[in-house]
PDB file of N, CA and C in Angstrom:
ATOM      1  N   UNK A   1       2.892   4.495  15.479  1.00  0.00           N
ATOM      2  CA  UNK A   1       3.656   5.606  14.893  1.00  0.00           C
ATOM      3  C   UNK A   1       4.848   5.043  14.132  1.00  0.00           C
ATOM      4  N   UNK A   2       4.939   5.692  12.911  1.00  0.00           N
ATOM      5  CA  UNK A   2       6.357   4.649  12.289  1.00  0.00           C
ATOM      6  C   UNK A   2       7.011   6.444  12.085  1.00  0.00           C
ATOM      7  N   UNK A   3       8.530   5.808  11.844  1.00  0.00           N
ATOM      8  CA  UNK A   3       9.129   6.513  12.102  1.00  0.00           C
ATOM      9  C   UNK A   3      10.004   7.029  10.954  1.00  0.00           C
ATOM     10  N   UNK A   4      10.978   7.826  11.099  1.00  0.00           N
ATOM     11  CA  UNK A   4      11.335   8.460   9.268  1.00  0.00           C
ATOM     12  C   UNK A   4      12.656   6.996   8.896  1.00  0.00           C
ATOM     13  N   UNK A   5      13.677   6.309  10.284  1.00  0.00           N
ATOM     14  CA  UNK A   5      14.297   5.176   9.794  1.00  0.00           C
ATOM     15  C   UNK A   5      13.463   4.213   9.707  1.00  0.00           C
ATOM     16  N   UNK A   6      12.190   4.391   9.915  1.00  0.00           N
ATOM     17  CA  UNK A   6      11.248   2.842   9.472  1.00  0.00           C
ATOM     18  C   UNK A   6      11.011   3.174   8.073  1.00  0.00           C
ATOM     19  N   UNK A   7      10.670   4.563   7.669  1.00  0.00           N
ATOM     20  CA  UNK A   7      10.237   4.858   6.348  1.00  0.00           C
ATOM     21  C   UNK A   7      11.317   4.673   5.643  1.00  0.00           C
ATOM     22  N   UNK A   8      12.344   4.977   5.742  1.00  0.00           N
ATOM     23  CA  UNK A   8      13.596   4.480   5.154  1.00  0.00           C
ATOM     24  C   UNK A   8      14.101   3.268   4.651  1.00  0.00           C
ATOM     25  N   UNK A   9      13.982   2.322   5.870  1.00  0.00           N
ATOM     26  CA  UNK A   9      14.473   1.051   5.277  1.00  0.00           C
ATOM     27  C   UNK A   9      12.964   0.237   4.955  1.00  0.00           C
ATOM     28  N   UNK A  10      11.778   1.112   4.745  1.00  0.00           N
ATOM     29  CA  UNK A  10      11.106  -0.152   3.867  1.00  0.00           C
ATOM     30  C   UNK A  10      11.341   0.704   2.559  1.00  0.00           C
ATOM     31  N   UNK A  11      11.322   2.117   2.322  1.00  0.00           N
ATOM     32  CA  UNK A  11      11.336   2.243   1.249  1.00  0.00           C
ATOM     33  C   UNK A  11      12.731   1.262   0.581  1.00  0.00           C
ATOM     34  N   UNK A  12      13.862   0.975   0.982  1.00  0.00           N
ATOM     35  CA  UNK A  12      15.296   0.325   0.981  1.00  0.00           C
ATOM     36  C   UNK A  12      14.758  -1.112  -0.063  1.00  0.00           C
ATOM     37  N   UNK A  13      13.930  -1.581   1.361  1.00  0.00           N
ATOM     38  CA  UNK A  13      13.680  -2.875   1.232  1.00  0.00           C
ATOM     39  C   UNK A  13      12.445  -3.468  -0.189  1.00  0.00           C
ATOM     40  N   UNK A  14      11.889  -2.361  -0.291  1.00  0.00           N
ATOM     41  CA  UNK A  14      11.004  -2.488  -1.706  1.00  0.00           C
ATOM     42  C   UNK A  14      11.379  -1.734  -2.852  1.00  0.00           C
ATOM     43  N   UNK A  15      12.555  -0.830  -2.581  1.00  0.00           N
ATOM     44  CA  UNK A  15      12.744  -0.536  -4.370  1.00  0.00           C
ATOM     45  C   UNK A  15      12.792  -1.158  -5.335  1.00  0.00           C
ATOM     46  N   UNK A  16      13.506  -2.485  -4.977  1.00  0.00           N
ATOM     47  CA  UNK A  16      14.065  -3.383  -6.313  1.00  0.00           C
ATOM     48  C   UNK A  16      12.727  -4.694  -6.512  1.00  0.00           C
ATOM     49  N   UNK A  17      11.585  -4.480  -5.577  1.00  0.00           N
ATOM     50  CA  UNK A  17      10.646  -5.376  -5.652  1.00  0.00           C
ATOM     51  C   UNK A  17       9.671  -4.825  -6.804  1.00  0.00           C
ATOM     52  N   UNK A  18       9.006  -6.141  -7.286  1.00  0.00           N
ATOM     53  CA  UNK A  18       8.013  -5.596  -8.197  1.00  0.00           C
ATOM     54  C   UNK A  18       6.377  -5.136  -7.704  1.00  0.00           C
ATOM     55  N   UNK A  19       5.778  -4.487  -7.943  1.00  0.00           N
ATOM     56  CA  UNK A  19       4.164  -4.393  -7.327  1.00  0.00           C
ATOM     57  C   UNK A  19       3.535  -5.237  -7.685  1.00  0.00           C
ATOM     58  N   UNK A  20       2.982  -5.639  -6.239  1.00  0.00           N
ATOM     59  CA  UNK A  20       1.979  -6.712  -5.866  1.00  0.00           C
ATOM     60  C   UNK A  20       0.720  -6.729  -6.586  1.00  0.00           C
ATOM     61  N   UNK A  21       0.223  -5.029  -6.514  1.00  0.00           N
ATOM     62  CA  UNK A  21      -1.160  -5.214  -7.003  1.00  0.00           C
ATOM     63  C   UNK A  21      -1.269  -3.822  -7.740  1.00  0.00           C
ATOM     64  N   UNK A  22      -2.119  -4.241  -8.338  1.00  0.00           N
ATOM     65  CA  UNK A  22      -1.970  -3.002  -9.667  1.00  0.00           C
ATOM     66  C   UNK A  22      -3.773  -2.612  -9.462  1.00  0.00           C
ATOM     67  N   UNK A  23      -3.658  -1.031  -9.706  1.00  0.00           N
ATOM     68  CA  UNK A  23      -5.062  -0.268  -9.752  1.00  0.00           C
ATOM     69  C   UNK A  23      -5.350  -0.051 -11.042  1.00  0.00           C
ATOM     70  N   UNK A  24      -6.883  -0.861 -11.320  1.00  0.00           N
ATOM     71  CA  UNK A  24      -6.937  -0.766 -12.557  1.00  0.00           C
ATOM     72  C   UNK A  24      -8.669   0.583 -12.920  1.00  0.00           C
ATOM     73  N   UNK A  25      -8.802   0.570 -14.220  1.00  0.00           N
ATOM     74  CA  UNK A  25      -9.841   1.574 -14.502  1.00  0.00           C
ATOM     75  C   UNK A  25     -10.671   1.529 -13.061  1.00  0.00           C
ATOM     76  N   UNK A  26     -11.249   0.329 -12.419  1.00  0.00           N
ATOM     77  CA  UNK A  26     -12.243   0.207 -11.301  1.00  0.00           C
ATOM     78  C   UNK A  26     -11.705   0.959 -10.089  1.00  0.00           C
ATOM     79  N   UNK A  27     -11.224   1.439 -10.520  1.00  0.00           N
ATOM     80  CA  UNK A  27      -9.850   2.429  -9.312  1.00  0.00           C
ATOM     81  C   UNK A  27      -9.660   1.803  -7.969  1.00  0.00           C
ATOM     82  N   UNK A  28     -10.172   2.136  -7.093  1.00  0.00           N
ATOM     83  CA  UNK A  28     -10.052   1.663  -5.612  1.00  0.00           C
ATOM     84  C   UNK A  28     -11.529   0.832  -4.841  1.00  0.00           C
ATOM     85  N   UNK A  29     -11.366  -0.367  -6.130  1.00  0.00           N
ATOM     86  CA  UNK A  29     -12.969  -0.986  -6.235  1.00  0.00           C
ATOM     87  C   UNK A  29     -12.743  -2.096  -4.642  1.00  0.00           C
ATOM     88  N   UNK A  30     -14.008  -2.142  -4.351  1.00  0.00           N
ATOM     89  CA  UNK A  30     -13.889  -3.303  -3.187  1.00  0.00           C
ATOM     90  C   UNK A  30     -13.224  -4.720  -2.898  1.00  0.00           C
ATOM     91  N   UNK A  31     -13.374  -5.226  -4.381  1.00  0.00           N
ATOM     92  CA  UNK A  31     -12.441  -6.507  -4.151  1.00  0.00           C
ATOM     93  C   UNK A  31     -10.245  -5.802  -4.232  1.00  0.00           C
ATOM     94  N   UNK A  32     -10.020  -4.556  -5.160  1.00  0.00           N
ATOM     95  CA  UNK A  32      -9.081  -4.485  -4.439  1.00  0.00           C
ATOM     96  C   UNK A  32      -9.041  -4.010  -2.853  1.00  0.00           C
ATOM     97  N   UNK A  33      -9.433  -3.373  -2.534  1.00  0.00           N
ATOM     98  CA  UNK A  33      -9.190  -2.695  -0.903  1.00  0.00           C
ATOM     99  C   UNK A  33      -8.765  -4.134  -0.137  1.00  0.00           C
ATOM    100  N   UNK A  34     -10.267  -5.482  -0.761  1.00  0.00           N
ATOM    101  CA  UNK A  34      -9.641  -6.502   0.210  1.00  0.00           C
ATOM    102  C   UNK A  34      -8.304  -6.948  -0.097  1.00  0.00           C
ATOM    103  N   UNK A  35      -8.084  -7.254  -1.286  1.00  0.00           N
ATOM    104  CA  UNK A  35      -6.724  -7.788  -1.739  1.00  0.00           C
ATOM    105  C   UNK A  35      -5.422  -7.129  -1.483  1.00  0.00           C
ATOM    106  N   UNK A  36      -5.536  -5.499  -0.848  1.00  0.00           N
ATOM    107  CA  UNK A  36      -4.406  -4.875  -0.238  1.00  0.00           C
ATOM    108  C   UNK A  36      -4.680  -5.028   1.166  1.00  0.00           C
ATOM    109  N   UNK A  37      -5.896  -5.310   1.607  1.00  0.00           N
ATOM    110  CA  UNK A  37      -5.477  -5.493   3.241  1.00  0.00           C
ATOM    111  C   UNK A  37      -5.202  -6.740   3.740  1.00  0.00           C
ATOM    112  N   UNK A  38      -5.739  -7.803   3.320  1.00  0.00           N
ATOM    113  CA  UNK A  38      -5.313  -9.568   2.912  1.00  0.00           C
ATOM    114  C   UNK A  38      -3.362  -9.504   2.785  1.00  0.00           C
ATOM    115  N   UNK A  39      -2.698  -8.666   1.914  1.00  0.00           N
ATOM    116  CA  UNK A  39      -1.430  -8.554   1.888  1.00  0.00           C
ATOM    117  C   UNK A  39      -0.771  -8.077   2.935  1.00  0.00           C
ATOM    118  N   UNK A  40      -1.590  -6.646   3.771  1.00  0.00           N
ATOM    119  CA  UNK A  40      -1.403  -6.161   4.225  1.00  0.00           C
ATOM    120  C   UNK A  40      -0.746  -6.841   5.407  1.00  0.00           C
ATOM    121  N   UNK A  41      -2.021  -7.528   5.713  1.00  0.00           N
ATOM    122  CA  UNK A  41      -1.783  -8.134   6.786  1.00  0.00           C
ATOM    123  C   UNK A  41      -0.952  -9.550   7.423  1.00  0.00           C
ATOM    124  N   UNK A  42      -1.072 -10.295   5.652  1.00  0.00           N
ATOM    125  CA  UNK A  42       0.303 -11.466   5.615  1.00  0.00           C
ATOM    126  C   UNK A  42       1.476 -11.063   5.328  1.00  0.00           C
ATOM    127  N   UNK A  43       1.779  -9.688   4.957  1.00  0.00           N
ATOM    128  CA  UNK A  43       3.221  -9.346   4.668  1.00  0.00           C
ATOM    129  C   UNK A  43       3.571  -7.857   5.654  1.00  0.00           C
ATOM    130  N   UNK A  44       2.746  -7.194   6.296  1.00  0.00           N
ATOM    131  CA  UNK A  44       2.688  -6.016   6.578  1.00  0.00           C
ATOM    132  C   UNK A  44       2.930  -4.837   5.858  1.00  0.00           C
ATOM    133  N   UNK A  45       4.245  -5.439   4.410  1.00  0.00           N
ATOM    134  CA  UNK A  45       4.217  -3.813   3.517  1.00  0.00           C
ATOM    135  C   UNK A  45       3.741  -4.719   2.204  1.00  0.00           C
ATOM    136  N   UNK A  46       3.398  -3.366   1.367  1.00  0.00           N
ATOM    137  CA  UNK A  46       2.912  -3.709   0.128  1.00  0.00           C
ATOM    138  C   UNK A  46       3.001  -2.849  -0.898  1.00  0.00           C
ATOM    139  N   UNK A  47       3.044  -2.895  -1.686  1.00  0.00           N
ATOM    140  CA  UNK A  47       3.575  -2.096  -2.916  1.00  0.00           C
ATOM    141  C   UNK A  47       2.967  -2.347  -4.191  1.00  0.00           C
ATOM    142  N   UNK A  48       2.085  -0.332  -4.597  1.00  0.00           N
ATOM    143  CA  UNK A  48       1.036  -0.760  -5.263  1.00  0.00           C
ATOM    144  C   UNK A  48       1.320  -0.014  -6.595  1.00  0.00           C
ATOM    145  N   UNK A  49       1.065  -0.416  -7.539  1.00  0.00           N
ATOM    146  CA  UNK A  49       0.816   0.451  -9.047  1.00  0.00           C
ATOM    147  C   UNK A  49      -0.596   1.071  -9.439  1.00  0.00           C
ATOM    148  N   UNK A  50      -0.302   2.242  -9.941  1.00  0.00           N
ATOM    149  CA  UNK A  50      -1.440   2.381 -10.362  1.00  0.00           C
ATOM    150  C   UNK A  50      -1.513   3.071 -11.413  1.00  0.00           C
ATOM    151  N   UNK A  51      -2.249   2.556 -12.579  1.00  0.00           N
ATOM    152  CA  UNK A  51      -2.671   2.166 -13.993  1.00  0.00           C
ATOM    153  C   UNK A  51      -3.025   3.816 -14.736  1.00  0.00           C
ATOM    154  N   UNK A  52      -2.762   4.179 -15.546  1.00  0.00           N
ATOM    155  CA  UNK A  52      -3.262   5.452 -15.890  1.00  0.00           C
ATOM    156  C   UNK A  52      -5.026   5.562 -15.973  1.00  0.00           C
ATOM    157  N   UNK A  53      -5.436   4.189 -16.472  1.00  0.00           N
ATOM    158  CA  UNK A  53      -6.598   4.047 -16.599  1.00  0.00           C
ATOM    159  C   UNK A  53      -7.196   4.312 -15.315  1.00  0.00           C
ATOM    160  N   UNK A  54      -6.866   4.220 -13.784  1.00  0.00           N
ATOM    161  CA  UNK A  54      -7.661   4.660 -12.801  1.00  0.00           C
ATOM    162  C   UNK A  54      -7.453   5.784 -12.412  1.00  0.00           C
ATOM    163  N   UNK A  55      -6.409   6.696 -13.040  1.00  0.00           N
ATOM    164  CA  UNK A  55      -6.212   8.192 -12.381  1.00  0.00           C
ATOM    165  C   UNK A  55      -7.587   9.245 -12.647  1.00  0.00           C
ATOM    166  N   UNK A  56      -7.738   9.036 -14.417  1.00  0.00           N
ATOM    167  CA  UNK A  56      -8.809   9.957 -14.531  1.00  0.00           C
ATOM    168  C   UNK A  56      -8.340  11.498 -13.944  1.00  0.00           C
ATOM    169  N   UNK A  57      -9.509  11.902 -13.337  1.00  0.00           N
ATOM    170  CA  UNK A  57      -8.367  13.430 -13.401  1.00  0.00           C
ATOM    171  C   UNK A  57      -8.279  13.204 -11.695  1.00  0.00           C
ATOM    172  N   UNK A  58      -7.956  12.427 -10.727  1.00  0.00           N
ATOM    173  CA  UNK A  58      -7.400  12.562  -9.830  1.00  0.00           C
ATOM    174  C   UNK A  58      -5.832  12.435  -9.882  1.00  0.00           C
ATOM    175  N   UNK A  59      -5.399  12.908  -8.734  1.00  0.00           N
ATOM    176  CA  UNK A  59      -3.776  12.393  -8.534  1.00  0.00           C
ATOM    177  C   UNK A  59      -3.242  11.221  -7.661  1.00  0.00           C
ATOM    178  N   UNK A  60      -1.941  10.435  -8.113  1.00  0.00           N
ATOM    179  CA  UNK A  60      -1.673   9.275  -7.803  1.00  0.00           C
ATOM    180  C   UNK A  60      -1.735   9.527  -5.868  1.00  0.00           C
ATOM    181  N   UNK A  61      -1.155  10.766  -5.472  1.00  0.00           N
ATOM    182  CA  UNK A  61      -1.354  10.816  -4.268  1.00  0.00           C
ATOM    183  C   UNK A  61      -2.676  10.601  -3.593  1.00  0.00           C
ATOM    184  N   UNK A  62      -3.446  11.212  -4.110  1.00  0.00           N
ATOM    185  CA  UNK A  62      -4.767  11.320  -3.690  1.00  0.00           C
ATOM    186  C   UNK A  62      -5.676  10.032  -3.483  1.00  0.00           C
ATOM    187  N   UNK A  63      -5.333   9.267  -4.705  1.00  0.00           N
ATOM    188  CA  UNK A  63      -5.528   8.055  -4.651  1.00  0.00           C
ATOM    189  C   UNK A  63      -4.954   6.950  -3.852  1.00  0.00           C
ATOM    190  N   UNK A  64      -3.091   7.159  -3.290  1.00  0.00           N
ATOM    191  CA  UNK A  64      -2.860   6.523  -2.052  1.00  0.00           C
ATOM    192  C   UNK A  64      -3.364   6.350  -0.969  1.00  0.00           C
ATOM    193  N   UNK A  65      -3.790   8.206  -0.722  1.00  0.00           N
ATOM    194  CA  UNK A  65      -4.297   8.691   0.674  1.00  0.00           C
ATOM    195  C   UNK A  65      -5.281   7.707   0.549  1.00  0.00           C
ATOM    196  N   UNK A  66      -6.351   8.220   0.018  1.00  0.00           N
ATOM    197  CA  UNK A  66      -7.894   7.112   0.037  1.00  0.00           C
ATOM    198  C   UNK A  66      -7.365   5.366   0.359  1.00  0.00           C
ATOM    199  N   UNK A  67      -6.547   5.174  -0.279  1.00  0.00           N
ATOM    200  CA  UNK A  67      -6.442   3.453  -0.371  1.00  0.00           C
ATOM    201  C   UNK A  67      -5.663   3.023   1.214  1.00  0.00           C
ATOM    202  N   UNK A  68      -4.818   4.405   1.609  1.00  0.00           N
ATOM    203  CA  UNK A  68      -4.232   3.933   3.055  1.00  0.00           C
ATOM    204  C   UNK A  68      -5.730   3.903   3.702  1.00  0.00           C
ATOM    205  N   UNK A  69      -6.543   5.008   3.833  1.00  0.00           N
ATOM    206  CA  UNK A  69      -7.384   5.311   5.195  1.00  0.00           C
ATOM    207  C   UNK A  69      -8.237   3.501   4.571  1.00  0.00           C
ATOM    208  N   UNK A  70      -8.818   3.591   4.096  1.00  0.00           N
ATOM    209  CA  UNK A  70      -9.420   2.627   3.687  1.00  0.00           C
ATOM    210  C   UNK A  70      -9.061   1.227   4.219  1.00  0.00           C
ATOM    211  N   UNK A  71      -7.810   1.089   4.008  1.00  0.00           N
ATOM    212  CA  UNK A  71      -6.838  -0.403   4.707  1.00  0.00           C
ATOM    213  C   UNK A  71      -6.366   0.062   6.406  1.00  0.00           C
ATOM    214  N   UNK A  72      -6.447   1.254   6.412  1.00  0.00           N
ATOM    215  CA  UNK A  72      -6.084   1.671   8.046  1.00  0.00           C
ATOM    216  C   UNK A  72      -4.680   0.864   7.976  1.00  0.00           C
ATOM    217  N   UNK A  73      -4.130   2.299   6.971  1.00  0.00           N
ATOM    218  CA  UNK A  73      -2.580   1.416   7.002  1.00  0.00           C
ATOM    219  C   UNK A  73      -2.073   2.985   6.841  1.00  0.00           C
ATOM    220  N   UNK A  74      -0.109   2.765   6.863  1.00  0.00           N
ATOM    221  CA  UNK A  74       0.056   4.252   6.416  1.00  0.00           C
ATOM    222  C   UNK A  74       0.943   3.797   5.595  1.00  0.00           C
ATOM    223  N   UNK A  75       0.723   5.211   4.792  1.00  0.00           N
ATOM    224  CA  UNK A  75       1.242   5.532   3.242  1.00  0.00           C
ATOM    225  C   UNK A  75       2.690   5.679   3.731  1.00  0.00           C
ATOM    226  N   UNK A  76       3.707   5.190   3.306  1.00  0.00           N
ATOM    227  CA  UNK A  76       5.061   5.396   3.521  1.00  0.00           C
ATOM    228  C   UNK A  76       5.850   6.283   2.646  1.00  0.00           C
ATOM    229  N   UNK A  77       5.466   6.082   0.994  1.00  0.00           N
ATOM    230  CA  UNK A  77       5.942   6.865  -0.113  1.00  0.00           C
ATOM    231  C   UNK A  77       5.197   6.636  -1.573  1.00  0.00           C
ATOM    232  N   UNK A  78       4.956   7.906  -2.350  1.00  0.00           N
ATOM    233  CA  UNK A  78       4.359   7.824  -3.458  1.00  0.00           C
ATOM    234  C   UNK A  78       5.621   8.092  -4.431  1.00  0.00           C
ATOM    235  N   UNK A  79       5.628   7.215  -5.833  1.00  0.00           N
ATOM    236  CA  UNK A  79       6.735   7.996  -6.660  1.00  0.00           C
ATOM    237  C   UNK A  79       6.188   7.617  -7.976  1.00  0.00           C
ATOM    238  N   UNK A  80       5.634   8.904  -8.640  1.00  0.00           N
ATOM    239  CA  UNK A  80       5.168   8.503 -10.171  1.00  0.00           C
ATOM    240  C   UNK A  80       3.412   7.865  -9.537  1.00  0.00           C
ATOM    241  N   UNK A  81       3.629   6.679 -10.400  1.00  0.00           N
ATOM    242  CA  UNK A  81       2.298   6.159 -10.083  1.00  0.00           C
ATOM    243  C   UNK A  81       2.408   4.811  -9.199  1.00  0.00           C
ATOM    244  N   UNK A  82       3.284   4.959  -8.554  1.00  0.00           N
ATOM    245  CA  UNK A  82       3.123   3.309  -7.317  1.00  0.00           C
ATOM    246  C   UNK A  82       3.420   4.309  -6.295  1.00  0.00           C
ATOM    247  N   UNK A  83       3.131   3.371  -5.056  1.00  0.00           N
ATOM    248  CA  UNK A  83       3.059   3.945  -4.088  1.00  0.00           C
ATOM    249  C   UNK A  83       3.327   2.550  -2.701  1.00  0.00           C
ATOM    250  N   UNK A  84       3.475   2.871  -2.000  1.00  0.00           N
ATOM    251  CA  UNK A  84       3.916   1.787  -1.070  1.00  0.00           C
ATOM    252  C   UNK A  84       3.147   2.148   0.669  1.00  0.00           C
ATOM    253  N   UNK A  85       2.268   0.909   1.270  1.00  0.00           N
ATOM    254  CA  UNK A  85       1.964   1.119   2.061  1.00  0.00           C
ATOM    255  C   UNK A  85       2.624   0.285   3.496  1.00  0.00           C
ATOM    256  N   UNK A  86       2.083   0.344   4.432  1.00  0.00           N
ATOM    257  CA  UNK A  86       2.682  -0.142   5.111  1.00  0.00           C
ATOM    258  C   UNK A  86       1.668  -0.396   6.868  1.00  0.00           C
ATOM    259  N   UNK A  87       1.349  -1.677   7.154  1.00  0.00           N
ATOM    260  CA  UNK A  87       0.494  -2.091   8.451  1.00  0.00           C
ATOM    261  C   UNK A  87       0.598  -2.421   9.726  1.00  0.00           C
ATOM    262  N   UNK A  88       1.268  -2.297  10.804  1.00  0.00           N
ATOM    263  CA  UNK A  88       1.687  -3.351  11.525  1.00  0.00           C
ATOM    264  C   UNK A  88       1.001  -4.497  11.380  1.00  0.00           C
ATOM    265  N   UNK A  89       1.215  -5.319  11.738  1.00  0.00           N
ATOM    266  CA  UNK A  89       0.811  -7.083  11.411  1.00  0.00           C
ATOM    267  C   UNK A  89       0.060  -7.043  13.092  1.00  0.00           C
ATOM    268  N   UNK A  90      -0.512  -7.320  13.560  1.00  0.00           N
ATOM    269  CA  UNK A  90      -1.579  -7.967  14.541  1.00  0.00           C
ATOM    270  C   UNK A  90      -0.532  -9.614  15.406  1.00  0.00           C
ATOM    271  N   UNK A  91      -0.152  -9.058  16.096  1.00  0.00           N
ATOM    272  CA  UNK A  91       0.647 -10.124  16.819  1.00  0.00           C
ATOM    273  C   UNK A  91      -0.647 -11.613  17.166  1.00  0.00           C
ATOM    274  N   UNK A  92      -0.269 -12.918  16.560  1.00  0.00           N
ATOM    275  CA  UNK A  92      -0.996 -13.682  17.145  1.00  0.00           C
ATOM    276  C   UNK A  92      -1.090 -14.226  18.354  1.00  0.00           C
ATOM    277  N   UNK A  93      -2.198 -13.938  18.993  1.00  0.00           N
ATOM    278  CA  UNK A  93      -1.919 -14.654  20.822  1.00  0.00           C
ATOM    279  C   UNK A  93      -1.716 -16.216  20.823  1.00  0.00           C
ATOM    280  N   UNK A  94      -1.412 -16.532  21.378  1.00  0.00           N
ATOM    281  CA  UNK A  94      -0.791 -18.625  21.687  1.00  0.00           C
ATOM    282  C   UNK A  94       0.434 -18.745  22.229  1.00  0.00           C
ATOM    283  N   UNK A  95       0.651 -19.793  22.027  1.00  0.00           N
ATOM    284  CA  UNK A  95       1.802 -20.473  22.918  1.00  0.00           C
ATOM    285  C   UNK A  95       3.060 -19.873  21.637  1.00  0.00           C
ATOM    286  N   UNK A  96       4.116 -19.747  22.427  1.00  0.00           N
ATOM    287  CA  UNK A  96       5.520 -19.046  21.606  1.00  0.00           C
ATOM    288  C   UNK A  96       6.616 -19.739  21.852  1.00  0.00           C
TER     289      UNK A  96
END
């Protein structure tokens, strides 16, 4: 469960960052899904653009929703056409 000060300070922490990965005409094609959950999971947040060429007549939201369930991540905030997700990271088991 993340929370509205978790949603807060990542939105904080990624305004002034640039997007990682950009949605292009292939919209929410398979090699991206891997390339946002690959991030996902070495950075836990990620921050995505997306291209007019993949809206077509959907909306940028609509297109988050799909790309969170897909990465089994949650959508933190949409604005315009980027959008920012967010994973917990998978704690590694071993010696600490």
């Amino acid at each position: 469960m993340i929370t509205p000060k978790m949603k807060r300070r990542i939105k904080r922490e990624l305004s002034e960052e640039k997007p990682t990965i950009w949605i292009g005409k292939e919209g929410a094609a398979p090699q991206t899904m891997n390339e946002v959950s690959r991030q996902l999971e070495k950075r836990g947040i990620v921050k995505i653009k997306i291209l007019r060429t993949a809206l077509k007549d959907e909306e940028a939201k609509i297109l988050a929703t799909k790309v969170a369930q897909q990465t089994e991540s949650t959508l933190i905030d949409v604005r315009g056409h980027t959008f920012l997700l967010y994973k917990r990271r998978k704690r590694k088991s071993g010696n600490h």
